[in-house]
Protein backbone atom coordinates (compact mmCIF):
# COMPACT_ATOMS: atom_id res chain seq x y z
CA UNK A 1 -39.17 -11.51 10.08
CA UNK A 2 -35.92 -10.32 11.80
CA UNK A 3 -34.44 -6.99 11.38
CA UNK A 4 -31.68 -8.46 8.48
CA UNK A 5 -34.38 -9.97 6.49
CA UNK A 6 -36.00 -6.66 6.06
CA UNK A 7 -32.78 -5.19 4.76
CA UNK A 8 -32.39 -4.23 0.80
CA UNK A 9 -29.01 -4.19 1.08
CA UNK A 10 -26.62 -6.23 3.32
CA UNK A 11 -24.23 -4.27 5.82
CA UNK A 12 -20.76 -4.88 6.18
CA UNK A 13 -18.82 -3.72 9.57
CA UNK A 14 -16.53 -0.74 9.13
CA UNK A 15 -15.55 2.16 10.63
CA UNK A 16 -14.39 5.17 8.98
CA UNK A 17 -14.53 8.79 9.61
CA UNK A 18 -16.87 11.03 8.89
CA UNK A 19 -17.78 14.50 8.78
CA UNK A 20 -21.71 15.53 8.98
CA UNK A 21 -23.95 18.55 8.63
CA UNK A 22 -27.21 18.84 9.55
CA UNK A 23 -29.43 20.90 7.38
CA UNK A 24 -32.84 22.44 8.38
CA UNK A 25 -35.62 22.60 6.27
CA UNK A 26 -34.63 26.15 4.90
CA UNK A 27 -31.32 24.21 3.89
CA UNK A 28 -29.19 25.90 6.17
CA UNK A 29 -26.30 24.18 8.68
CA UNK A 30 -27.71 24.68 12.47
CA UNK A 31 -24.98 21.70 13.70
CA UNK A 32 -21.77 19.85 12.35
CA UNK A 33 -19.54 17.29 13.65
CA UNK A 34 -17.71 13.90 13.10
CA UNK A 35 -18.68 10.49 13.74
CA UNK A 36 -17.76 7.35 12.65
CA UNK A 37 -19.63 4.45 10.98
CA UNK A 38 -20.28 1.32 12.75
CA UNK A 39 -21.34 -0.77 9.45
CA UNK A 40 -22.35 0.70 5.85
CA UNK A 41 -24.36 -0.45 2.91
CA UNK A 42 -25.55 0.69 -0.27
CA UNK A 43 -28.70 2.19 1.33
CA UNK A 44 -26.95 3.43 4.50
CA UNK A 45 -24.67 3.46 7.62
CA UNK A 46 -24.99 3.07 10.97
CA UNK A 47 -23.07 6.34 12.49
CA UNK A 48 -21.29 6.96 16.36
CA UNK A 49 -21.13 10.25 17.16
CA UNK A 50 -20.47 12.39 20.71
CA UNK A 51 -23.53 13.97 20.63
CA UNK A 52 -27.42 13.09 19.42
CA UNK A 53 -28.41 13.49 16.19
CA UNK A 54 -32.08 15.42 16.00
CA UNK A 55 -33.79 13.18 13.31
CA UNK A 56 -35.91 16.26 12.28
CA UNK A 57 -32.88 17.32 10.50
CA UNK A 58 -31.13 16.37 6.91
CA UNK A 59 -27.53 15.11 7.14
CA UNK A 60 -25.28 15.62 4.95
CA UNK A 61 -21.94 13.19 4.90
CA UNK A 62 -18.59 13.27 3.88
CA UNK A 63 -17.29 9.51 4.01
CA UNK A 64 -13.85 8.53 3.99
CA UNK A 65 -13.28 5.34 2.21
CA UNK A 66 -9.72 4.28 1.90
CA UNK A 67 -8.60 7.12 -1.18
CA UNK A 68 -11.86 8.31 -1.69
CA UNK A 69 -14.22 11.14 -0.14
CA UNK A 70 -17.86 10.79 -0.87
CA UNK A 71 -20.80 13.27 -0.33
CA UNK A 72 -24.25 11.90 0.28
CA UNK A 73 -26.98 13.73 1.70
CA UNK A 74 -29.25 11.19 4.34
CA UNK A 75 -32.89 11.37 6.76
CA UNK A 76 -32.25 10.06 10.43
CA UNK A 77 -34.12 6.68 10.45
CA UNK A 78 -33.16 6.26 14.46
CA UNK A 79 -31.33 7.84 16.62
CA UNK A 80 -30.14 6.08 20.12
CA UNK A 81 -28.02 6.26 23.02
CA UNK A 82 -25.08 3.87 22.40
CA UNK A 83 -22.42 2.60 24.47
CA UNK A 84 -19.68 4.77 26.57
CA UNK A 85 -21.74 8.09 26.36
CA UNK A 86 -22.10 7.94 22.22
CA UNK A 87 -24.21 7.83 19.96
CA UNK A 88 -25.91 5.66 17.05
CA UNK A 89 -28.01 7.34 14.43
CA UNK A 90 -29.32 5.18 11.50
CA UNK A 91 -28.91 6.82 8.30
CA UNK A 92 -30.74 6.33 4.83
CA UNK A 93 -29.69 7.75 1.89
CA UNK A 94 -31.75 10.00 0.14
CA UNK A 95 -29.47 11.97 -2.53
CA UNK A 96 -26.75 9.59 -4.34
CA UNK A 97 -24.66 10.85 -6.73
CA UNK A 98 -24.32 7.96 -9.67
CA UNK A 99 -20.15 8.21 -9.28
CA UNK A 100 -20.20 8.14 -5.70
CA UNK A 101 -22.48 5.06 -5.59
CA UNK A 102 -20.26 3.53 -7.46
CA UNK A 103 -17.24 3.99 -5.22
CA UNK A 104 -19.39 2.62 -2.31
CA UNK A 105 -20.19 -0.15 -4.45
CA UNK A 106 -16.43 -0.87 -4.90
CA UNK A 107 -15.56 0.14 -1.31
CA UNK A 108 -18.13 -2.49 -0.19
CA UNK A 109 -17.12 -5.05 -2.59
CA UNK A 110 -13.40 -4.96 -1.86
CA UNK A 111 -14.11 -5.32 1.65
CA UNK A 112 -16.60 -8.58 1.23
CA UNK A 113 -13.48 -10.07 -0.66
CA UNK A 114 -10.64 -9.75 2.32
């Protein structure tokens, strides 16, 4: 079984902007940044960033999508050296907010229509 199969939700290509936090286990910020994704689903995104992410850490996100800003809070599933000295962190999500999965579902859905 290939990585795809093992997917519960297909990724699309797309890169936006984002802004992340990482959060300790007291729930404090020890780094921030921006990033952008490489692909995004319903269950998570695939992020470049300048600098490692340390997967011991919570991120939070702030996702640009076209009009919208979401906020979802994510665990580091991997975290890699990528191409041209970046990044690529895989990112589940852990805390959605109903109305923000819904405008991820739309984002995602508009963009399987073009």
């Amino acid at each position: 079984m290939n990585e795809k199969d093992r997917r519960q939700h297909p990724r699309i290509e797309a890169l936006n902007l984002i802004s992340y936090n990482c959060i300790d286990e007291t729930n404090q910020t020890v780094t921030q940044g921006m990033g952008r994704t490489l692909n995004v689903s319903e269950g998570g995104i695939l992020l470049e960033t300048h600098v490692p992410i340390d997967p011991k850490y919570t991120v939070e996100l702030a996702i640009g999508l076209v009009d919208d800003l979401i906020n979802i809070k994510g665990r580091i599933v991997f975290s890699i050296a990528g191409e041209e000295e970046r990044f690529e962190a895989g990112i589940e999500f852990t805390e959605t907010d109903e109305t923000e999965l819904e405008v991820l579902k739309k984002y995602i859905k508009a963009f399987r229509e073009q």
